[in-house]
Protein backbone atom coordinates (compact mmCIF):
# COMPACT_ATOMS: atom_id res chain seq x y z
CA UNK A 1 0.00 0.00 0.00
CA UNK A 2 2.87 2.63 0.69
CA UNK A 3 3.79 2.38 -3.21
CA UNK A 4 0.51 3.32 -3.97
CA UNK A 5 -0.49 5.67 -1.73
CA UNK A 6 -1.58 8.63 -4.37
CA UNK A 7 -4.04 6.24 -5.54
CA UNK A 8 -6.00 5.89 -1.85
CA UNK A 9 -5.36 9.83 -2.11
CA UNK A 10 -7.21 10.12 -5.70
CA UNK A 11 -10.35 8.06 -4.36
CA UNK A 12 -10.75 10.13 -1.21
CA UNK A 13 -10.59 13.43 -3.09
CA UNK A 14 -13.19 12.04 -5.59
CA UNK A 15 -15.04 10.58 -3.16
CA UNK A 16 -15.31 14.27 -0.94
CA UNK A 17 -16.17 16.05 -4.18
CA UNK A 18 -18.89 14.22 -5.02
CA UNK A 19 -20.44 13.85 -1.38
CA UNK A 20 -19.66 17.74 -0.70
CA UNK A 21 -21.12 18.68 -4.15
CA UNK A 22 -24.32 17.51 -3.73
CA UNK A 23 -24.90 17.62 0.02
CA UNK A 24 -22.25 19.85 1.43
CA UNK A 25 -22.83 24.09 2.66
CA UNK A 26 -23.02 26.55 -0.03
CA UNK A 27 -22.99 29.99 0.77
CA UNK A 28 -26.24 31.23 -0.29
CA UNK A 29 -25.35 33.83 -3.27
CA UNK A 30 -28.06 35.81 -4.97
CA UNK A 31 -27.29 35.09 -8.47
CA UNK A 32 -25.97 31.58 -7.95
CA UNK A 33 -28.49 29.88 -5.63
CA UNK A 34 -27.32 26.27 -6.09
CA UNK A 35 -26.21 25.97 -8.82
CA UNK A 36 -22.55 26.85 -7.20
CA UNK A 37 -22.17 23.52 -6.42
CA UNK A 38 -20.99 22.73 -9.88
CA UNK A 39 -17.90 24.28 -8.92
CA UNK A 40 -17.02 21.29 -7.63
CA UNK A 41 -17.24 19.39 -10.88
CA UNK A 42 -16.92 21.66 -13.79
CA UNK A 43 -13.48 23.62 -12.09
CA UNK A 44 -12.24 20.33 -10.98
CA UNK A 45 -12.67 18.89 -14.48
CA UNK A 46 -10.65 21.67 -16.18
CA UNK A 47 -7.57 21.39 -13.78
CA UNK A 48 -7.55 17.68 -14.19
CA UNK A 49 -7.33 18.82 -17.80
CA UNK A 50 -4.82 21.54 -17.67
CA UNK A 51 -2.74 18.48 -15.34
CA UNK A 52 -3.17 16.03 -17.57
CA UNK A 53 -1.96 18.23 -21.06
CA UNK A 54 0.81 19.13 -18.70
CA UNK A 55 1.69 15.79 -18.29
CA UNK A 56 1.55 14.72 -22.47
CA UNK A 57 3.70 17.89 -22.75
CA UNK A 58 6.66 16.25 -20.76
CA UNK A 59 6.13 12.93 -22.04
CA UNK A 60 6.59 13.67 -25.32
CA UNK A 61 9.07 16.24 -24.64
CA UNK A 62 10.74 12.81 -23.58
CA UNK A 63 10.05 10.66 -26.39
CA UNK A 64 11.37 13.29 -28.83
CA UNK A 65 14.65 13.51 -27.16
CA UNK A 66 14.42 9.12 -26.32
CA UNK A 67 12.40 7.92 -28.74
CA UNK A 68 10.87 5.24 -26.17
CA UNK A 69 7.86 3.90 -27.34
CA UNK A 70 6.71 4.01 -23.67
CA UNK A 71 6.83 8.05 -23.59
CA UNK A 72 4.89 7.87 -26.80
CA UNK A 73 1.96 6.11 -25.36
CA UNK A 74 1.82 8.12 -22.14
CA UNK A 75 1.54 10.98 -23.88
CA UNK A 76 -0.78 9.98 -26.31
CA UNK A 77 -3.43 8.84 -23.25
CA UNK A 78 -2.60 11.48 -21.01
CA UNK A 79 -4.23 13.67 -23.67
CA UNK A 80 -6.93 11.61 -24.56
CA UNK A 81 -8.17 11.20 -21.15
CA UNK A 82 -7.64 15.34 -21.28
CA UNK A 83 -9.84 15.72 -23.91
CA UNK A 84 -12.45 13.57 -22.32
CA UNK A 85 -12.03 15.96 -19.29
CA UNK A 86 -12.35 18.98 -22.02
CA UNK A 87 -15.22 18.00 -22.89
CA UNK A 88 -17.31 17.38 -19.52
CA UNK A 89 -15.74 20.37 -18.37
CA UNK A 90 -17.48 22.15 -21.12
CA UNK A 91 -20.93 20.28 -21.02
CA UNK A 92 -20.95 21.47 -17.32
CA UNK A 93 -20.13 24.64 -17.77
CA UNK A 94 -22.97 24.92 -20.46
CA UNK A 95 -25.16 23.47 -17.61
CA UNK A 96 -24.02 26.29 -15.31
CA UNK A 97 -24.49 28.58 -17.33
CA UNK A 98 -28.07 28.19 -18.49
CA UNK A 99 -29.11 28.08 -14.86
CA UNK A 100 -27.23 31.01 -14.18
């Protein structure tokens, strides 16, 4: 368990997000209501993006200088799951802002 530690990490932060978006204190804006509760998905969404491009950037900043097939890959799914990201981030964004 010590070697994977960031993945009991990942769960628990998933797991609070989704617990204290939908049942958690909100302050009680004017304009927001409750819809502000999306913050907890739709920001968390785009920095798991933003992470995640960082992350292709390195790795194939290390296959061009290696040429490791292994780089390659990591990259290439680092940014796929990025996009997937991308795109919920925008669908809930769209969501927030209708209600909004």
């Amino acid at each position: 368990m010590k070697a994977h530690w960031w993945k009991a990490l990942g769960i628990t932060l998933v797991l609070y997000s989704i617990v204290m978006g939908f049942i958690g204190q909100v302050p009680a804006l004017w304009i927001l209501h409750e819809t502000i509760r999306n913050l907890y998905f739709h920001v968390t969404m785009w920095f798991a993006m933003m992470t995640l491009l960082s992350i292709s950037i390195g790795y194939s900043i290390a296959y061009l200088s290696t040429f490791k097939q292994k780089y390659d890959i990591i990259a290439t799914e680092a940014a796929n799951v990025a996009m997937m990201f991308g795109a919920i981030g925008i669908v809930t964004g769209m969501a927030w802002a209708n209600f909004t």
